[in-house]
Protein backbone atom coordinates (compact mmCIF):
# COMPACT_ATOMS: atom_id res chain seq x y z
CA UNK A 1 -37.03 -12.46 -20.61
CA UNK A 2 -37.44 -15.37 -22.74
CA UNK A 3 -34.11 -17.23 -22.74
CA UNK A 4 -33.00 -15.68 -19.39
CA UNK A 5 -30.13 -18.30 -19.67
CA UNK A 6 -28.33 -16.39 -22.47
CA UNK A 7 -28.28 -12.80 -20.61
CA UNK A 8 -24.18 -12.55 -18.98
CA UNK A 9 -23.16 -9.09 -18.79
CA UNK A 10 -19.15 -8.48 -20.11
CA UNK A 11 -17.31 -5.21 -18.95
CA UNK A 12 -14.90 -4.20 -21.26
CA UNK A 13 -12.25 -1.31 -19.98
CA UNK A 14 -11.38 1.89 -22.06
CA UNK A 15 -10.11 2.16 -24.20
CA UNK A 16 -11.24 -1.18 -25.33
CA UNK A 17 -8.76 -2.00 -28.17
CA UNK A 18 -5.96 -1.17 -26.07
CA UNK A 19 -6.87 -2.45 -22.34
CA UNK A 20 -6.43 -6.35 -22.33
CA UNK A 21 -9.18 -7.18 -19.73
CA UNK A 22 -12.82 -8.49 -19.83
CA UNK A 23 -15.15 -8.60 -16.61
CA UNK A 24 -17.31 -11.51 -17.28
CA UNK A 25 -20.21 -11.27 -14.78
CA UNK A 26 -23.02 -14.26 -14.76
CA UNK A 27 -26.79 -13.30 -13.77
CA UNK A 28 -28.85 -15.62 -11.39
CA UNK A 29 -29.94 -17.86 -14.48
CA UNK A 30 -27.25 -17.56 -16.60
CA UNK A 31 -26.24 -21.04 -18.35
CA UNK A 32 -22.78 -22.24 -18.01
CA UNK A 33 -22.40 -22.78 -21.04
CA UNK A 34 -23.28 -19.42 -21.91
CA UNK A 35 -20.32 -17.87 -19.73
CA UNK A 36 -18.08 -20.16 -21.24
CA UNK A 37 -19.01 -19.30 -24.78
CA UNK A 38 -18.39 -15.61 -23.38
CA UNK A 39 -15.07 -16.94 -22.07
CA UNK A 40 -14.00 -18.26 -25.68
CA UNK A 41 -14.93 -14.98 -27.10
CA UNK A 42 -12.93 -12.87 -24.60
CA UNK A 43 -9.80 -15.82 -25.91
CA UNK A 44 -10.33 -14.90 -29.38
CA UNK A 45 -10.27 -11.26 -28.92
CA UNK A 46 -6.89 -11.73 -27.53
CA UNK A 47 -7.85 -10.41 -23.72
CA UNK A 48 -7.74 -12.15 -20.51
CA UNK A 49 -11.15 -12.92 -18.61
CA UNK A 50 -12.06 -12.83 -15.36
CA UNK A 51 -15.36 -14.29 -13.53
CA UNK A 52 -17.21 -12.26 -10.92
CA UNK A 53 -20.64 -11.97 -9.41
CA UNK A 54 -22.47 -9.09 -10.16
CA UNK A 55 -21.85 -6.99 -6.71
CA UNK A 56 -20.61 -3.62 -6.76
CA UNK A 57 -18.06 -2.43 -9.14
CA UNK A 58 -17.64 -6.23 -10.02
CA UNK A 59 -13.62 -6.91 -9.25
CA UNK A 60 -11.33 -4.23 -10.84
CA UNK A 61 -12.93 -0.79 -9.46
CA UNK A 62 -13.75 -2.72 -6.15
CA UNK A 63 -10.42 -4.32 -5.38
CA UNK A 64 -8.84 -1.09 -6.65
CA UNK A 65 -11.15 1.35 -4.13
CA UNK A 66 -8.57 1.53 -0.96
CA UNK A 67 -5.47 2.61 -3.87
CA UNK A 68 -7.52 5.55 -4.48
CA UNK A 69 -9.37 6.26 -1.16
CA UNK A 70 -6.22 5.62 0.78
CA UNK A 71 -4.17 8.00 -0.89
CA UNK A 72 -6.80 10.90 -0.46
CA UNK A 73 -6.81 9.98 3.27
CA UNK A 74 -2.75 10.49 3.99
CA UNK A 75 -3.60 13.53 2.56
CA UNK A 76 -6.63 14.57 4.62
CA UNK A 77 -4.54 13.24 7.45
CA UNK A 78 -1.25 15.05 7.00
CA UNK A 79 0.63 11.69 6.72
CA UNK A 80 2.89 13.34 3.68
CA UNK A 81 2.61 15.89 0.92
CA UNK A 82 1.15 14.33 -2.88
CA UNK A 83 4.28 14.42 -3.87
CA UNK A 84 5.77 12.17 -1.36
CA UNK A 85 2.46 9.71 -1.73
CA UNK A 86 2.72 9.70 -4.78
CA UNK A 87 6.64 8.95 -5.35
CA UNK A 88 6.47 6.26 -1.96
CA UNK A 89 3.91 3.92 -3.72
CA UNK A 90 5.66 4.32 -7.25
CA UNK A 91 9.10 2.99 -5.85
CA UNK A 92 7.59 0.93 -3.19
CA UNK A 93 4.24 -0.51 -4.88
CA UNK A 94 6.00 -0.73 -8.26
CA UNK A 95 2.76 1.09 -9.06
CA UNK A 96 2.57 3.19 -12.56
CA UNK A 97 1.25 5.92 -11.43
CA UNK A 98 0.58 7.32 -7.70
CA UNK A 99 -3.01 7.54 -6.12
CA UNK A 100 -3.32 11.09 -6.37
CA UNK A 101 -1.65 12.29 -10.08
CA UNK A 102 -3.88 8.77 -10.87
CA UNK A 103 -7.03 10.64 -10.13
CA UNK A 104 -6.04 13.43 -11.39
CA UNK A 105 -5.75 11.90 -14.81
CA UNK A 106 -8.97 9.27 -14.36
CA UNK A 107 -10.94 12.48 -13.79
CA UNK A 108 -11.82 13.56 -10.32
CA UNK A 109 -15.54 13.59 -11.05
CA UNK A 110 -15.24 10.19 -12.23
CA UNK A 111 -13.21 8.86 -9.52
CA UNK A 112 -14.93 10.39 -6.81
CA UNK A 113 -18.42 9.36 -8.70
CA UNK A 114 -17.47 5.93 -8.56
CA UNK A 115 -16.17 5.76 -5.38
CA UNK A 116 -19.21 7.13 -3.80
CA UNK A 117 -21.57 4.61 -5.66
CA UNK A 118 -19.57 1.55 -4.32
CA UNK A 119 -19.80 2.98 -0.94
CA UNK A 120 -23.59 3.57 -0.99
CA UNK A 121 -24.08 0.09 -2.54
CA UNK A 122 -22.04 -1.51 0.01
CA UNK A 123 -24.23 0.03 2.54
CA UNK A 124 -22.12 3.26 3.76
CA UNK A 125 -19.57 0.39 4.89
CA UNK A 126 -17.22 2.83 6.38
CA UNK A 127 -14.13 0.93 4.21
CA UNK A 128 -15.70 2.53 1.42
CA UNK A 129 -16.55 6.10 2.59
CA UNK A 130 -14.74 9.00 0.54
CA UNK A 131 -12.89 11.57 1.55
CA UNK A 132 -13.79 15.84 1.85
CA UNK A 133 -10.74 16.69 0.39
CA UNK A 134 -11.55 15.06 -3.19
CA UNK A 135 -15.56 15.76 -3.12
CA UNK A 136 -13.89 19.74 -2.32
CA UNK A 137 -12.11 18.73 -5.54
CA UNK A 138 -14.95 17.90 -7.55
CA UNK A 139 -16.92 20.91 -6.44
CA UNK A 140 -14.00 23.62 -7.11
CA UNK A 141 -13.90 22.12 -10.64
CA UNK A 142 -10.26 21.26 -9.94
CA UNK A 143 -10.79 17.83 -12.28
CA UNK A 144 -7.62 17.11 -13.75
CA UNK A 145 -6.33 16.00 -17.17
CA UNK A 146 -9.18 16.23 -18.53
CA UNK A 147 -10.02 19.93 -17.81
CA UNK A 148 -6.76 21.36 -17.22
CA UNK A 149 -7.09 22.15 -13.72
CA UNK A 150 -5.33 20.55 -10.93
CA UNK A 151 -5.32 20.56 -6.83
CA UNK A 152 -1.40 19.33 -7.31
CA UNK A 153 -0.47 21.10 -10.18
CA UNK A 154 2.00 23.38 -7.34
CA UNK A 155 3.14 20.43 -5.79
CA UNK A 156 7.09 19.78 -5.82
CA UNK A 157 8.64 17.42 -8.12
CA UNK A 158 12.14 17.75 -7.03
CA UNK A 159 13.97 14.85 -5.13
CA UNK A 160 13.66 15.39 -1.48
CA UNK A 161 16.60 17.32 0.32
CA UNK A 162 17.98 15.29 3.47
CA UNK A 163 20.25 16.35 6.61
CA UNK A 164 24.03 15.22 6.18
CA UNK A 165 26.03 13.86 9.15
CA UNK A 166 29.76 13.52 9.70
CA UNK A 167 29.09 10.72 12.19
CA UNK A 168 30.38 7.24 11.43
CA UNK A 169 28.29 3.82 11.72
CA UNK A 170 30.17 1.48 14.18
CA UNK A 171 28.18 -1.07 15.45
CA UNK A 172 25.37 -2.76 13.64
CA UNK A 173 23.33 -4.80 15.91
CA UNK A 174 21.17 -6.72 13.94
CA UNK A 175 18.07 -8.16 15.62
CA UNK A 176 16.45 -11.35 13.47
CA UNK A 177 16.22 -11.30 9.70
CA UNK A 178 14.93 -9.20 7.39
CA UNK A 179 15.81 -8.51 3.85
CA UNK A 180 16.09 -5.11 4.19
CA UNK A 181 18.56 -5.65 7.13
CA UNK A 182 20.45 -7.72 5.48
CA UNK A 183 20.74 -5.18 2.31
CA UNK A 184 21.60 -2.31 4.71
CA UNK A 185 24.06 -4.71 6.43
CA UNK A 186 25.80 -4.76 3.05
CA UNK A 187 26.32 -1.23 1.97
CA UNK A 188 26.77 -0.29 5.55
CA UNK A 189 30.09 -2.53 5.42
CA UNK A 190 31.04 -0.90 1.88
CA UNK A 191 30.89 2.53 3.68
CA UNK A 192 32.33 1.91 7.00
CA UNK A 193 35.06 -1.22 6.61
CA UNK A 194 35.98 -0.97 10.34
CA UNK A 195 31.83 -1.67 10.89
CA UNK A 196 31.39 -4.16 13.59
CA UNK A 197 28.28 -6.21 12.98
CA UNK A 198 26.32 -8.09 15.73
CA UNK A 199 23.81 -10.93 14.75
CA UNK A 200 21.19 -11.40 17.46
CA UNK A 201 17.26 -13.57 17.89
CA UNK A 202 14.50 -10.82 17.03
CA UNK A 203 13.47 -8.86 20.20
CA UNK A 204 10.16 -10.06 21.58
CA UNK A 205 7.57 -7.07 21.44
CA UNK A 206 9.90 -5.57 18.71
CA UNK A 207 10.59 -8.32 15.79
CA UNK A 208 13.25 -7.50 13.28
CA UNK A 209 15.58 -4.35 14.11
CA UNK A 210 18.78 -3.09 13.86
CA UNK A 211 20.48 -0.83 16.75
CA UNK A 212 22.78 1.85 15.43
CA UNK A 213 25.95 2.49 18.01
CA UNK A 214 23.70 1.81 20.84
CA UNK A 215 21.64 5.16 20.32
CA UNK A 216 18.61 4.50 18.52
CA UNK A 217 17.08 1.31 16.98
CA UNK A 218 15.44 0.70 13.28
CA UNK A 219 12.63 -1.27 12.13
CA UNK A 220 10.18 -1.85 9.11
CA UNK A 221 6.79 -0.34 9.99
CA UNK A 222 4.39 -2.97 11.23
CA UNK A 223 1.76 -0.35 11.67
CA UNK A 224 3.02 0.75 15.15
CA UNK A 225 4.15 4.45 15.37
CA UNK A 226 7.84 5.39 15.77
CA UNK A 227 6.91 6.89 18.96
CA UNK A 228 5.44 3.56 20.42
CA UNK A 229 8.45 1.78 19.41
CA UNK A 230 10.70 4.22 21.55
CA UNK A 231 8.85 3.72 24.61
CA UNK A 232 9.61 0.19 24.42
CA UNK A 233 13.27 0.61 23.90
CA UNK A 234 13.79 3.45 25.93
CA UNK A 235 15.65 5.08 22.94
CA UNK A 236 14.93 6.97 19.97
CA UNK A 237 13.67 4.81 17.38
CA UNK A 238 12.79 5.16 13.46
CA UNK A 239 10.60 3.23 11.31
CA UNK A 240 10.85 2.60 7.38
CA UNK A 241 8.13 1.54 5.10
CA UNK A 242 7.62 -1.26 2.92
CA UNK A 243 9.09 -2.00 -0.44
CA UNK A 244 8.29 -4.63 -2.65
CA UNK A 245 12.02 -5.04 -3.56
CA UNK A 246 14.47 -2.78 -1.48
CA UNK A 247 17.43 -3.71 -3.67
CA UNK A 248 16.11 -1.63 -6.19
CA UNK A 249 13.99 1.11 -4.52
CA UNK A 250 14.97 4.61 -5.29
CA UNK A 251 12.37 6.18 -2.46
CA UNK A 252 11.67 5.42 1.06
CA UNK A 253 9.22 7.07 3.40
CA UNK A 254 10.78 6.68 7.05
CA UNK A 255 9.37 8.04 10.27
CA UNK A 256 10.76 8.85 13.71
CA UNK A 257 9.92 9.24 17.40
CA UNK A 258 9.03 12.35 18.75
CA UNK A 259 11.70 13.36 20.34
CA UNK A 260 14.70 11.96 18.13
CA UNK A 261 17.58 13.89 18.33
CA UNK A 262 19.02 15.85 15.20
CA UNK A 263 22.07 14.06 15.68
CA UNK A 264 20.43 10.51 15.53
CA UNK A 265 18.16 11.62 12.44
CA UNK A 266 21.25 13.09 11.05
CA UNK A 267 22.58 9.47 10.92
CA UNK A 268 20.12 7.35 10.03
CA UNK A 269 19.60 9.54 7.35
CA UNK A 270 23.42 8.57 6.03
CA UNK A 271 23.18 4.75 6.82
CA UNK A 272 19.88 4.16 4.97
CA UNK A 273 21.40 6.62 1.88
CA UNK A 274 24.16 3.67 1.61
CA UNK A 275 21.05 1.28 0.16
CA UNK A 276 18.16 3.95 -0.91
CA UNK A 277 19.07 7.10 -2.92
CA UNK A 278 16.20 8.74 -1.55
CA UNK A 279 14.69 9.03 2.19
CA UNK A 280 12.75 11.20 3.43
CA UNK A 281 11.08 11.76 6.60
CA UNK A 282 7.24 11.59 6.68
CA UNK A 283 4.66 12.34 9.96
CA UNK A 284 5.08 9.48 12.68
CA UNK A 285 1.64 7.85 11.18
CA UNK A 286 0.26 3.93 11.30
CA UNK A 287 1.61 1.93 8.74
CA UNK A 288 3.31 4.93 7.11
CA UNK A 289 2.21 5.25 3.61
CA UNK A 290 3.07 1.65 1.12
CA UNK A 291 2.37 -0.67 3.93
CA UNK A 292 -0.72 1.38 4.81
CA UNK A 293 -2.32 1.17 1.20
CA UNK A 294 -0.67 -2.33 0.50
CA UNK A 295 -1.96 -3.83 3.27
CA UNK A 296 -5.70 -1.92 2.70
CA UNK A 297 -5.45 -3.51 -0.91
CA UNK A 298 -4.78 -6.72 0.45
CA UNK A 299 -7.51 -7.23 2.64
CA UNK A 300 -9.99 -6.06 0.66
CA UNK A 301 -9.04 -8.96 -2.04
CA UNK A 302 -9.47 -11.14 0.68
CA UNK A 303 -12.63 -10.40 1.83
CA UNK A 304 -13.95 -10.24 -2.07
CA UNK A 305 -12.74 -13.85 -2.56
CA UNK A 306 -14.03 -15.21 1.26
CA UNK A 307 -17.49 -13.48 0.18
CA UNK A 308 -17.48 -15.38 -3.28
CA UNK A 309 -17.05 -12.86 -5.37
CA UNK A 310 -14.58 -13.92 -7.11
CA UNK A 311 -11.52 -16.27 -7.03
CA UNK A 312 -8.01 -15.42 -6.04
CA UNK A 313 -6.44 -16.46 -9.30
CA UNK A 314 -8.94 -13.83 -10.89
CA UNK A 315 -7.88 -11.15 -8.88
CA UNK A 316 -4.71 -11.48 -9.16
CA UNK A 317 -5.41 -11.62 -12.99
CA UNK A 318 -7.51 -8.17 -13.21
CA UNK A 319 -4.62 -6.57 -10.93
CA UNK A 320 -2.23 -7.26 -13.75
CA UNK A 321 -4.50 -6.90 -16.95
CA UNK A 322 -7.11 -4.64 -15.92
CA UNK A 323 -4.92 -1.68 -13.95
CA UNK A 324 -1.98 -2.46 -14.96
CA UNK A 325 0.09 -3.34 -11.42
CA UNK A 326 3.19 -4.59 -11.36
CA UNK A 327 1.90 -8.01 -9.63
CA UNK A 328 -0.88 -9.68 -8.50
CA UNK A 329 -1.75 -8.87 -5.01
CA UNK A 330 -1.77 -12.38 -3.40
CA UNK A 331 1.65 -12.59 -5.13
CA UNK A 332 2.15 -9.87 -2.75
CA UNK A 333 0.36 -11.00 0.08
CA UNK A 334 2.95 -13.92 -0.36
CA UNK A 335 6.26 -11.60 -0.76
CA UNK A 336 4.84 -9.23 2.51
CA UNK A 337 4.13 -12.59 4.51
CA UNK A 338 0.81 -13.38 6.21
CA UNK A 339 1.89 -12.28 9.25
CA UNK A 340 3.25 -8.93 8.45
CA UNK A 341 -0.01 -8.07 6.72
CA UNK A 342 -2.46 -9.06 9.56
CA UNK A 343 -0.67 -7.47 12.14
CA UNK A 344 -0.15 -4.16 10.13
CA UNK A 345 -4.16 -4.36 9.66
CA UNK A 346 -4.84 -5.01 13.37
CA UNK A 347 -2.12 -1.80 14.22
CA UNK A 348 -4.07 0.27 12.09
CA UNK A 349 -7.85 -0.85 13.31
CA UNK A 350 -6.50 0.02 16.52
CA UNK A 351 -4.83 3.74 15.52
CA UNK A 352 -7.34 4.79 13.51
CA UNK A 353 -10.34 3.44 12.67
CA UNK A 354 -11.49 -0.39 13.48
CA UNK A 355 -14.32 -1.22 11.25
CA UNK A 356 -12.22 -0.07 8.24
CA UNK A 357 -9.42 -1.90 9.26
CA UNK A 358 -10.06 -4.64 10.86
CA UNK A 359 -8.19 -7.77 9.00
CA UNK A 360 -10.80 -10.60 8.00
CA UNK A 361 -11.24 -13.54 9.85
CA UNK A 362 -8.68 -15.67 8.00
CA UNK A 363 -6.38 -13.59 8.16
CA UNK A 364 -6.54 -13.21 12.23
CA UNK A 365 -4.07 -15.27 14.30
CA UNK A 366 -1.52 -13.98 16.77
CA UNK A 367 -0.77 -10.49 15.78
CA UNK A 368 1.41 -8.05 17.34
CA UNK A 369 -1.02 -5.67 19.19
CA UNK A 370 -0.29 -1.87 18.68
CA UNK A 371 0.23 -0.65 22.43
CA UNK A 372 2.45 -3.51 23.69
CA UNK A 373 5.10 -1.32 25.98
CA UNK A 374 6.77 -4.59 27.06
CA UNK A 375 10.05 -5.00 25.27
C-alpha cells in the first residue's frame, strides 16, 4: 500500500441513515490526521464517533456480547422463563428490548454468527463461548423476524399472577441504607399506618436488609443465593434484583430460600406489591437475572478500556448511540456503586463459573465472598 497512512476503516450500523453511530477504527500506520479528518466527516454527517482499535467486533458488538450471551444462559440454566428475562431487564435495565425477543428480531443466524466469531477470535475465552440452546436455534431454522419462525413465539405475555396474603406488615426493621429500602419503607407506611419502623447499622456478613415481623429478612441480590442468606440468619430469607430506578419499576424478579414458608412468601409478596406492581418469583440463582447481565456488561467495558481498546467516554457513547441503551454503562457502574458490582462478579465466579466471571483487577478490593455463613 502506497500511502498506508490514509487506510482507517469506519463501521457504519444499519440502517445507516437512521442509526446515529460511526466506529472509527485506526490501522497500525494510520496518520492522525487522517482519523481526525474521519472524525470531521462522521460531525458533518450528523453521527457521533467513537475511536477503537481494530480487535474483535471493535466496541459495540463486543461490549454488547454478555446482553445477548447472558440472556441465552438463564435460559439454558432454568434461571426464569423468556418471558420473565425478557420483561426483568426491560423494567430493570431500562433496556428497549429484552435479550431474547432482541435476537429474535437481529436474526438468530446473525446473532449466533457473530457471537461465535468474537469468541474464536478472542481465543475460545470462555466469557465469550455461546450457548446450545441458540446454535439448536439456528439449526431448527427457528430464526426469528426475519423468517417468521420463533423458539418464543408460545411464550406468555401476560403479567405474572402472584399469591395474596391477609397478613399485616408490623415491624420494619431496617438494616443500613438502601434506596430501595427506603422506597419500600414509604409505601409500606401508606399501607399499614400502625407500621412500626426500626432503623438499625447494616448487618456485617449481610449489608443492607430489612426484617419483616421478625420472620424472614430481605435484601438486594449481591450475587449470593437466597438460600445462603438464610443460613446466615437462621430464617427464611428473600432476595430482589437490581433496578436502575425502583421508583419507577413496574417488574421485579425476586428469589427465595428453599424452604420459605407459603405464609412468609405470601407476604413478601404484598409488602413489595406496595412499591412494584409486578413481582414475581424466579429460581434461587446468582445474581438473579438484571444484576447478573448488568454486572457481566459492566466488566466487560472495563476490561475493553484497561486493555486499550477503547476509552470509557467512548463506550459509554456507543452504548447510547450505537444500541440504543438507556445510559451509558459507567454511568451505571456509578448508579450500582463499585462495590456492589465487584462483589456481585466475585459471587458469581464463585457459583458458577470463575474464568467468566472473575471481576478485573481494578475492580478487586474487599468483596463480600459468596459462602460467608458468619452473620
Amino acid at each position: 500500500m502506497t500511502h498506508s497512512e490514509r487506510f482507517i476503516g469506519l463501521h457504519f450500523f444499519n440502517p445507516a441513515p437512521l442509526m446515529k453511530l460511526i466506529e472509527i477504527i485506526p490501522a497500525y500506520f494510520t496518520a492522525h490526521a487522517t482519523t481526525e479528518r474521519c472524525r470531521q466527516l462522521v460531525a458533518a454527517l450528523g453521527k457521533h464517533d467513537v475511536v477503537c482499535q481494530a480487535t474483535p467486533g471493535f466496541i459495540v458488538n463486543r461490549m454488547a456480547r454478555p446482553y445477548y450471551l447472558e440472556g441465552f444462559r438463564l435460559l439454558e440454566e432454568h434461571v426464569a422463563r423468556a418471558a420473565q428475562i425478557d420483561r426483568a431487564l426491560k423494567a430493570g435495565g431500562r433496556f428497549r428490548m429484552g435479550p431474547l425477543e432482541l435476537t429474535d428480531f437481529i436474526g438468530q443466524d446473525i446473532n449466533y454468527q457473530v457471537s461465535r466469531q468474537i469468541w474464536q477470535d478472542m481465543q475460545y475465552d470462555p466469557r465469550y463461548t455461546p450457548g446450545h440452546l441458540q446454535r439448536s436455534l439456528v439449526d431448527a431454522g427457528l430464526l426469528g423476524k426475519k423468517n417468521g419462525r420463533s423458539y418464543f413465539a408460545a411464550e406468555e405475555t401476560a403479567p405474572p399472577v402472584t399469591a395474596a396474603s391477609n397478613a399485616d406488615v408490623e415491624t420494619l426493621r431496617v438494616y443500613g441504607e438502601h434506596p430501595f429500602f427506603t422506597l419500600l419503607q414509604q409505601r409500606a407506611a401508606l399501607q399499614w399506618p400502625q407500621l412500626r419502623v426500626e432503623q438499625r447499622p447494616a448487618l456485617p456478613g449481610l449489608g443492607s436488609a430489612v426484617q419483616i415481623n421478625d420472620a424472614f429478612t430481605v435484601s438486594i441480590t449481591d450475587g449470593r443465593t437466597a438460600s445462603q442468606l438464610a443460613e446466615q440468619t437462621a430464617a427464611d430469607a428473600f432476595v430482589v434484583d437490581v433496578a436502575l430506578n425502583y421508583a419507577d419499576t413496574t417488574y421485579l424478579a425476586a428469589a427465595h430460600s428453599r424452604h420459605a414458608s407459603a405464609a412468609n412468601k405470601a407476604l413478601f409478596l404484598r409488602l413489595l406489591h406496595t412499591a412494584i406492581p409486578q413481582v414475581e418469583f424466579i429460581k434461587d440463582s446468582p445474581a438473579l437475572i438484571v444484576a447478573r447481565v448488568l454486572s457481566s456488561l459492566i466488566n466487560e467495558s472495563v476490561i475493553m478500556v484497561e486493555s486499550g481498546v477503547c476509552s470509557r467516554e467512548d463506550i459509554d457513547v456507543a452504548a447510547v448511540a450505537g444500541v440504543n441503551y438507556a445510559g451509558g454503562i459507567f454511568d451505571w457502574l456509578g448508579k450500582l456503586g463499585e462495590k456492589n458490582v465487584r462483589t456481585t462478579l466475585s459471587n458469581l465466579a464463585q457459583l458458577l463459573h470463575a474464568a467468566r466471571y472473575a471481576p478485573h483487577y481494578t475492580l478487586l478490593h474487599a468483596a463480600q465472598p459468596a459462602l460467608t455463613t458468619t452473620p
